[in-house]
C-alpha atoms as a PDB file:
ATOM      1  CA  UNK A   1     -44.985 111.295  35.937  1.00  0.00           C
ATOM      2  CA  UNK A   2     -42.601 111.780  38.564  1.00  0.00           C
ATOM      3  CA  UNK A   3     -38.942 109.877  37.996  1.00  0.00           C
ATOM      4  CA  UNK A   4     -38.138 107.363  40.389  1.00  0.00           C
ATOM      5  CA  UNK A   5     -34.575 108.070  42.550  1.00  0.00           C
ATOM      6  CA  UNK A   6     -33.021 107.179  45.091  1.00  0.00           C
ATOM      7  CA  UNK A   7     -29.732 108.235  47.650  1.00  0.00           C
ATOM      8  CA  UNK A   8     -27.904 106.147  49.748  1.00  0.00           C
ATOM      9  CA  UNK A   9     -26.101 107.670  53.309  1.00  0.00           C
ATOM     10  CA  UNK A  10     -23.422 105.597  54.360  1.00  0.00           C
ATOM     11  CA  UNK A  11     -22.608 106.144  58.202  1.00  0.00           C
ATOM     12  CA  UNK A  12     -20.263 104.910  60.484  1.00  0.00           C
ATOM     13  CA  UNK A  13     -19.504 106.081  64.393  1.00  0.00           C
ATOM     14  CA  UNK A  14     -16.509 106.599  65.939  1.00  0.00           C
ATOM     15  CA  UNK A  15     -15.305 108.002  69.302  1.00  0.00           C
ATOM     16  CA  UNK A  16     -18.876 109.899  69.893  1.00  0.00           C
ATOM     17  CA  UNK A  17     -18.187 111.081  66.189  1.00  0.00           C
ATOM     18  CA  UNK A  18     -20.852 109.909  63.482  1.00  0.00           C
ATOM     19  CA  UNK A  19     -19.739 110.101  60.012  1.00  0.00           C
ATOM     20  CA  UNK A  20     -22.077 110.192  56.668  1.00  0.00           C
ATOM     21  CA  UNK A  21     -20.393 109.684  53.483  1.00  0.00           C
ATOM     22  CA  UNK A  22     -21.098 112.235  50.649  1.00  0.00           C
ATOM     23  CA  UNK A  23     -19.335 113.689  47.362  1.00  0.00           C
ATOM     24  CA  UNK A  24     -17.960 116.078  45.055  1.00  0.00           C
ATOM     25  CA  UNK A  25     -20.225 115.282  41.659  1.00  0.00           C
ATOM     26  CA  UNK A  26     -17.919 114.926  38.863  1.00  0.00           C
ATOM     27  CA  UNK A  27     -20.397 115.642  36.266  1.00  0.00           C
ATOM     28  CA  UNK A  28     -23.679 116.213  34.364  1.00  0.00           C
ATOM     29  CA  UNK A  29     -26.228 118.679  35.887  1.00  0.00           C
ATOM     30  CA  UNK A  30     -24.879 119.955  39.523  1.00  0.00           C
ATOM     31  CA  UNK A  31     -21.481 118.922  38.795  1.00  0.00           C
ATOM     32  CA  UNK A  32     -19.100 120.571  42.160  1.00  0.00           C
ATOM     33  CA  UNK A  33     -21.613 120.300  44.122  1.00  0.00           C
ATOM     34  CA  UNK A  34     -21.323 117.883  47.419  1.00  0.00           C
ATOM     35  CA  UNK A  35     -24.453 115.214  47.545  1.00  0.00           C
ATOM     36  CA  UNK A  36     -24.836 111.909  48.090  1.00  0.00           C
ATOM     37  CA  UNK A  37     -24.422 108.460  46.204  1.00  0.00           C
ATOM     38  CA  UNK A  38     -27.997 107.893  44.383  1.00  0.00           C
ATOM     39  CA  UNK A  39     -29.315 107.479  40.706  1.00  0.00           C
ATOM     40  CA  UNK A  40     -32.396 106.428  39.316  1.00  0.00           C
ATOM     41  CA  UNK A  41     -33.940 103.297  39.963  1.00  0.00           C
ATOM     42  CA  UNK A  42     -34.295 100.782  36.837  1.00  0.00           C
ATOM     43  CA  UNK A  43     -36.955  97.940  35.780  1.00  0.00           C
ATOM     44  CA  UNK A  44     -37.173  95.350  37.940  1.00  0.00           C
ATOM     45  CA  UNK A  45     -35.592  96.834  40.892  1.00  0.00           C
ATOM     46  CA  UNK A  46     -36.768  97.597  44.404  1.00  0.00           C
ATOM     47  CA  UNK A  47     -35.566 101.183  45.684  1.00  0.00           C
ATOM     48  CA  UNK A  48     -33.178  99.604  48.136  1.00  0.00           C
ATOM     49  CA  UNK A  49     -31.657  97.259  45.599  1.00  0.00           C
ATOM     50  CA  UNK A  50     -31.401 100.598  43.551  1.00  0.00           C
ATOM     51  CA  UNK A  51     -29.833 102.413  46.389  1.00  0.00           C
ATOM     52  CA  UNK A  52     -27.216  99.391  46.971  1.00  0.00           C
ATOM     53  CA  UNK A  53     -26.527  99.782  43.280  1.00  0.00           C
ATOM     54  CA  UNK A  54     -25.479 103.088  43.279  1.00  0.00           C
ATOM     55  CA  UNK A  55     -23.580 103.062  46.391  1.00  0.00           C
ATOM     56  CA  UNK A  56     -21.304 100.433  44.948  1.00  0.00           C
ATOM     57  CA  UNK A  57     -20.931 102.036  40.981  1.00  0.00           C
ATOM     58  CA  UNK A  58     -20.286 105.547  42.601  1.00  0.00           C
ATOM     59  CA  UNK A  59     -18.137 104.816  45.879  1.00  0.00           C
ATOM     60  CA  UNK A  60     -17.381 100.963  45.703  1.00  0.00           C
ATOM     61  CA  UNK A  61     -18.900 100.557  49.198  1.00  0.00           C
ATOM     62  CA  UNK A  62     -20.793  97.118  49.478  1.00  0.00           C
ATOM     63  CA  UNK A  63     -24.613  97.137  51.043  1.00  0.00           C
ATOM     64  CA  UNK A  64     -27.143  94.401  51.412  1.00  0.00           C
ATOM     65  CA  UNK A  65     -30.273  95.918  50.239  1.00  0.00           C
ATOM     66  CA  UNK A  66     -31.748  94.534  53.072  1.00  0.00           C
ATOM     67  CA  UNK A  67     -29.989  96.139  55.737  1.00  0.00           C
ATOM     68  CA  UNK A  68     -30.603  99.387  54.308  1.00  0.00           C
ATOM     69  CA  UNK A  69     -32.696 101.822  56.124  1.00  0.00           C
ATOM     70  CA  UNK A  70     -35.702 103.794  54.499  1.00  0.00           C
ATOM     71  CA  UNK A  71     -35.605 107.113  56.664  1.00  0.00           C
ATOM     72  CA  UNK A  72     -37.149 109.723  53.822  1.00  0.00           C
ATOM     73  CA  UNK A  73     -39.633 109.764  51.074  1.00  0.00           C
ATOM     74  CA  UNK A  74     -38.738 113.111  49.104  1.00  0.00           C
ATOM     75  CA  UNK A  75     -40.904 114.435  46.228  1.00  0.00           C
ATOM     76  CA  UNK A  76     -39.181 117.409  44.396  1.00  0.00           C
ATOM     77  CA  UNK A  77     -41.790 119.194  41.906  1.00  0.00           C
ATOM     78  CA  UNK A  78     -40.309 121.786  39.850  1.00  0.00           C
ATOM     79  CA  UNK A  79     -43.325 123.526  38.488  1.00  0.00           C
ATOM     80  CA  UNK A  80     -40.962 125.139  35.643  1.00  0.00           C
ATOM     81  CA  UNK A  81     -40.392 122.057  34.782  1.00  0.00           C
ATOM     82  CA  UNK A  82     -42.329 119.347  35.403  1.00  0.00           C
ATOM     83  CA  UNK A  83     -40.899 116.998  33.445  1.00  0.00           C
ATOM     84  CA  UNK A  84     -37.911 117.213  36.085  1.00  0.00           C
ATOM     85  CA  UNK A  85     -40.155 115.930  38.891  1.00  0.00           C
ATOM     86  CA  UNK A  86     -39.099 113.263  41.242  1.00  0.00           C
ATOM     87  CA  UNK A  87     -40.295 110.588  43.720  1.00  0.00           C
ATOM     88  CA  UNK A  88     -37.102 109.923  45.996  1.00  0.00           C
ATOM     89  CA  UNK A  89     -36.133 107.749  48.541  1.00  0.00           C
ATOM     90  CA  UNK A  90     -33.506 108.007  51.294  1.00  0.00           C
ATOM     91  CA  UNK A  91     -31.763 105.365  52.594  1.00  0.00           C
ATOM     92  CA  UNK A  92     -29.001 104.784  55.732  1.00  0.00           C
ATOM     93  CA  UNK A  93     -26.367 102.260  55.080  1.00  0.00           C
ATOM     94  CA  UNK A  94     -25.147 101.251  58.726  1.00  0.00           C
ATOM     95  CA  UNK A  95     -23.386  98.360  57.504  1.00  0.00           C
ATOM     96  CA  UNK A  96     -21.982  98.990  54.289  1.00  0.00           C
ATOM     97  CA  UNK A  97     -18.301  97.813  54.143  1.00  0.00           C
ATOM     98  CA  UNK A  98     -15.491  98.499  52.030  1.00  0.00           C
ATOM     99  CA  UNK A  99     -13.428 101.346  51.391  1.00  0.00           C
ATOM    100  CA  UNK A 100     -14.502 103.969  49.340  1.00  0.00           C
ATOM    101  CA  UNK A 101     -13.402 104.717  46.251  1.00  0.00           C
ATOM    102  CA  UNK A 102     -13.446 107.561  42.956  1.00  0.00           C
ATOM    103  CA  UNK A 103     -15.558 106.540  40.458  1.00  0.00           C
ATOM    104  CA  UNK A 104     -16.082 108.584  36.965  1.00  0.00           C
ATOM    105  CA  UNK A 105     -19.192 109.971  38.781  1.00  0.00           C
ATOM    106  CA  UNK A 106     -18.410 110.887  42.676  1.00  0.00           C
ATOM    107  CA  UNK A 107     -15.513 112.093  43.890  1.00  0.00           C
ATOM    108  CA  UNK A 108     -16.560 110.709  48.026  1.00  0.00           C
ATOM    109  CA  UNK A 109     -15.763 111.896  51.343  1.00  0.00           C
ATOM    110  CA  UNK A 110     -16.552 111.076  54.475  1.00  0.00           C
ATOM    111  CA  UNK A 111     -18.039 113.938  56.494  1.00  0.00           C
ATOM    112  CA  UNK A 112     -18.737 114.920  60.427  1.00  0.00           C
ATOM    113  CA  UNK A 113     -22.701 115.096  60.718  1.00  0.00           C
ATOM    114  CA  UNK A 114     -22.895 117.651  63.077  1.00  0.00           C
ATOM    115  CA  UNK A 115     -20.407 120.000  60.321  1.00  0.00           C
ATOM    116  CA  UNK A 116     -21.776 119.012  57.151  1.00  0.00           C
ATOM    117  CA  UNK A 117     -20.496 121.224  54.143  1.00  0.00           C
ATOM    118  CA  UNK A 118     -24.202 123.078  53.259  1.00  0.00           C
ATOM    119  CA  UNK A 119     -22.850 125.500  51.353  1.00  0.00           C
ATOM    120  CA  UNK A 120     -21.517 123.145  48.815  1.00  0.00           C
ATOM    121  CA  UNK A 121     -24.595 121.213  48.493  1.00  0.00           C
ATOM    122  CA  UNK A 122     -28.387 121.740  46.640  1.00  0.00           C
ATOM    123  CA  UNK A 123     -30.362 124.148  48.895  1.00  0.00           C
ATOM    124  CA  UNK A 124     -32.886 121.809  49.856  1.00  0.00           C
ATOM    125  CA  UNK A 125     -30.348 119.328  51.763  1.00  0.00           C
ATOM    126  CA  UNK A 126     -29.474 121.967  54.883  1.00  0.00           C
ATOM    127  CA  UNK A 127     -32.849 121.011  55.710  1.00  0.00           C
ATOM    128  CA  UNK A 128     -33.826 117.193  55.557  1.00  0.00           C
ATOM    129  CA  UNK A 129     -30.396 116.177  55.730  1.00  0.00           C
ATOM    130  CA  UNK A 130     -29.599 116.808  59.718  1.00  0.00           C
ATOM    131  CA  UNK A 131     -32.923 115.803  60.595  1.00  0.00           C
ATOM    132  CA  UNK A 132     -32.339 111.757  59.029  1.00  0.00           C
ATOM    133  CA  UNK A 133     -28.933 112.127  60.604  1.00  0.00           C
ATOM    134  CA  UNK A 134     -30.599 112.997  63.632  1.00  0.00           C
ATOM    135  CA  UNK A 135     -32.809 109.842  64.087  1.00  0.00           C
ATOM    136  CA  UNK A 136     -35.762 110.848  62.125  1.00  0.00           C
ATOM    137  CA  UNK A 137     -38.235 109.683  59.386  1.00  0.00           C
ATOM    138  CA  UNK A 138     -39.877 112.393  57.342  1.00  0.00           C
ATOM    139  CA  UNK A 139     -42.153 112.427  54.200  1.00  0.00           C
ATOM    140  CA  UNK A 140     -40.660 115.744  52.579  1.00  0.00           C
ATOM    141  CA  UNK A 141     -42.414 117.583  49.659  1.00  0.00           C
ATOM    142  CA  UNK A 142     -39.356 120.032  47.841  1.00  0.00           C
ATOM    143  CA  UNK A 143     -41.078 122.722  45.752  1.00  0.00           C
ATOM    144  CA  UNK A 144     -38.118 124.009  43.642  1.00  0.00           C
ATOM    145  CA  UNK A 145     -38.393 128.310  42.454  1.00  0.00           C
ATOM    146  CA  UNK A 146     -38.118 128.828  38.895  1.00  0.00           C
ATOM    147  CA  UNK A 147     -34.627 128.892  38.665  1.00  0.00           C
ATOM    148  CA  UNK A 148     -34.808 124.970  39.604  1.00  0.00           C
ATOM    149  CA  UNK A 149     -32.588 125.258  42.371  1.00  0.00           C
ATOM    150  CA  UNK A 150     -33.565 127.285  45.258  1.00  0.00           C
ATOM    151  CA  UNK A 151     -36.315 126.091  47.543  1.00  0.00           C
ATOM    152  CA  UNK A 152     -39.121 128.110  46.860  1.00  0.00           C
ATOM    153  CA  UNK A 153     -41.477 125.768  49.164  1.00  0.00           C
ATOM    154  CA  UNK A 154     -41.011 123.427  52.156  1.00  0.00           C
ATOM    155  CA  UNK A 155     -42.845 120.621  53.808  1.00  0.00           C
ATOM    156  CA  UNK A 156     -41.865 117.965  56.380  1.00  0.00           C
ATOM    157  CA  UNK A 157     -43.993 115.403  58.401  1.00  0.00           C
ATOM    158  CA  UNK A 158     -42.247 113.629  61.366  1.00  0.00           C
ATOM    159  CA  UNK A 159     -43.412 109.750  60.492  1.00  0.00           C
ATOM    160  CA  UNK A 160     -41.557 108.443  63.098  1.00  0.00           C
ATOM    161  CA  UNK A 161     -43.871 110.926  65.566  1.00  0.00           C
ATOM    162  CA  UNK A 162     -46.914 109.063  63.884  1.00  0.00           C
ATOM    163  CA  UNK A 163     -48.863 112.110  65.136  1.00  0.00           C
ATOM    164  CA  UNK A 164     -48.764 114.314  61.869  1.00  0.00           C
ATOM    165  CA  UNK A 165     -46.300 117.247  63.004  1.00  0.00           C
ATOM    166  CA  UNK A 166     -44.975 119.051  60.542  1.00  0.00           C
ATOM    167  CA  UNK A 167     -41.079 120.037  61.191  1.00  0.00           C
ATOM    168  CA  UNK A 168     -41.255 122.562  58.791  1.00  0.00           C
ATOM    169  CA  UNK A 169     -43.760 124.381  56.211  1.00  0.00           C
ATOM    170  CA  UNK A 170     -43.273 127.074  54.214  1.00  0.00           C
ATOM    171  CA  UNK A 171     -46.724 128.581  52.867  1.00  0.00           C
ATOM    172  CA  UNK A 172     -48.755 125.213  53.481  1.00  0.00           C
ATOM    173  CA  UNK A 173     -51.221 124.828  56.006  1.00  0.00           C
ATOM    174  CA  UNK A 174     -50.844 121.668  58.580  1.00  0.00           C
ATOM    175  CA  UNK A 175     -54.228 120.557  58.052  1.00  0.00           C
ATOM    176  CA  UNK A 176     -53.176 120.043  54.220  1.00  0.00           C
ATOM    177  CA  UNK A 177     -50.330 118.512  54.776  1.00  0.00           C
ATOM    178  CA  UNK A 178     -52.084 116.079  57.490  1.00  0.00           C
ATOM    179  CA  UNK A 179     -53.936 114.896  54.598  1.00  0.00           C
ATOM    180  CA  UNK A 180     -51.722 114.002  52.079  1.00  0.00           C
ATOM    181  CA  UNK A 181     -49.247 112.027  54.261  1.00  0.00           C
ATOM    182  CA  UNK A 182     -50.252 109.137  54.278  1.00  0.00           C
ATOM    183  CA  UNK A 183      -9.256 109.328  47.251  1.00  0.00           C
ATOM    184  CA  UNK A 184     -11.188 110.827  49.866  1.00  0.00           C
ATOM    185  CA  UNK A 185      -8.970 110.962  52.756  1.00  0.00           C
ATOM    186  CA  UNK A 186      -8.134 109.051  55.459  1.00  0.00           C
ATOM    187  CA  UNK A 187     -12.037 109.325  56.699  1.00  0.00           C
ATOM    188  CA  UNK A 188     -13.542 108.214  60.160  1.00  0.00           C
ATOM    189  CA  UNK A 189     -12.755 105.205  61.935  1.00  0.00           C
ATOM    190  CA  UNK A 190     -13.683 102.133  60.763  1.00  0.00           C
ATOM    191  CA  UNK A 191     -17.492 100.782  62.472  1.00  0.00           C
ATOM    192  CA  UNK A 192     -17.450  98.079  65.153  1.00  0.00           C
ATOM    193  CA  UNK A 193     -17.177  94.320  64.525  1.00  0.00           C
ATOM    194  CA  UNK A 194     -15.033  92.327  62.314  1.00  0.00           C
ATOM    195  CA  UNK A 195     -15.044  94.049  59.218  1.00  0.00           C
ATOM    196  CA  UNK A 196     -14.104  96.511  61.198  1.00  0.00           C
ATOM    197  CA  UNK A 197     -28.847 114.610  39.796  1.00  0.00           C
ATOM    198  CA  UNK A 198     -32.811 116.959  38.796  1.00  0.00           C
ATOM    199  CA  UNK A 199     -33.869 116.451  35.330  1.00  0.00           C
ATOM    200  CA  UNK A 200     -30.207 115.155  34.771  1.00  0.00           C
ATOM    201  CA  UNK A 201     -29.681 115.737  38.474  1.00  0.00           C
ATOM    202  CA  UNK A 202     -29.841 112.075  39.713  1.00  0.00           C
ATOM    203  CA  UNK A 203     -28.717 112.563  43.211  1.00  0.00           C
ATOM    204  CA  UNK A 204     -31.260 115.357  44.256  1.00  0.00           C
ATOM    205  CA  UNK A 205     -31.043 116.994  47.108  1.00  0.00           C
ATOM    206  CA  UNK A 206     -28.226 115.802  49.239  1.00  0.00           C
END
């Protein structure tokens, strides 16, 4: 059975600029690589209340879970390894406040959207990553090659359309997918208003 995750975007906007916040993993399975704040979610929680978790444990950045945005549902299969399989959702934190912070896990930064650092991240993120920025809401299905890192299969659907396009499919039909849709620096300025990994890999993707 797939493992439950989640990841958590802060973003903030400044002069025209909009800024996500990501990080240099410190450790564990993926560790250099840039992703995003995220973990697993545990008994009793909600995915958001997971996501607002995480975000505060790896960057110190405070988020209601109910101002959190659900812009992705990700499932990463890994048919080498299906025991690595995830269910993952992606959140947008808007309003998280603080500043962040290194924690034993994430070493944060905060990063121009329209120049994120792809080459330092998991192969799949290039590809869902912009789009969220972007404004959209996909249901993504990752199909991992048997190394367990590059994308060896690709499928997006464009909820937000509510009409069923797919933004991307590698090797799957669109009928099939219609069906089964159902210190890190000084960083950006601060946001308007007052205040202002797989198997082990518990940040996939981003």
């Amino acid at each position: 059975m797939p493992v439950a995750v989640v990841l958590c975007l802060p973003v903030r906007e400044g002069d025209g600029t909009v800024w996500v916040l990501l990080g240099r993993k410190k450790k564990g399975f993926g560790r250099g690589k840039t992703v995003a704040p995220g973990g697993k979610v545990e008994a009793g929680e909600s995915p958001a209340e997971a996501a607002a978790r995480e975000l505060a444990e790896e960057t110190s950045l405070v988020a209601d879970p109910r101002d959190l945005e659900d812009v992705a549902s990700i499932a990463f299969r890994f048919p080498a390894r299906p025991a690595s399989d995830m269910d993952c959702v992606v959140f947008l934190a808007r309003a998280a406040v603080g500043t962040a912070r290194e924690s034993d896990e994430l070493e944060p930064a905060w990063c121009r959207a329209d120049a994120l650092p792809t080459a330092a991240m998991w192969d799949d993120s290039s590809r869902w990553l912009p789009e969220v920025l972007a404004g959209r809401r996909l249901d993504v299905t990752v199909v991992l090659g048997p190394d367990n890192e590059t994308v060896a299969g690709y499928v997006a659907v464009d909820r937000s359309a509510f009409d069923g396009r797919v933004t991307d499919g590698t090797a799957v039909a669109r009928t099939d997918v219609a069906r089964t849709t159902g210190d890190p620096g000084p960083g950006p300025p601060p946001p308007p208003g007052p205040n202002g990994s797989r198997s082990a890999r518990t940040g996939p993707g981003a």
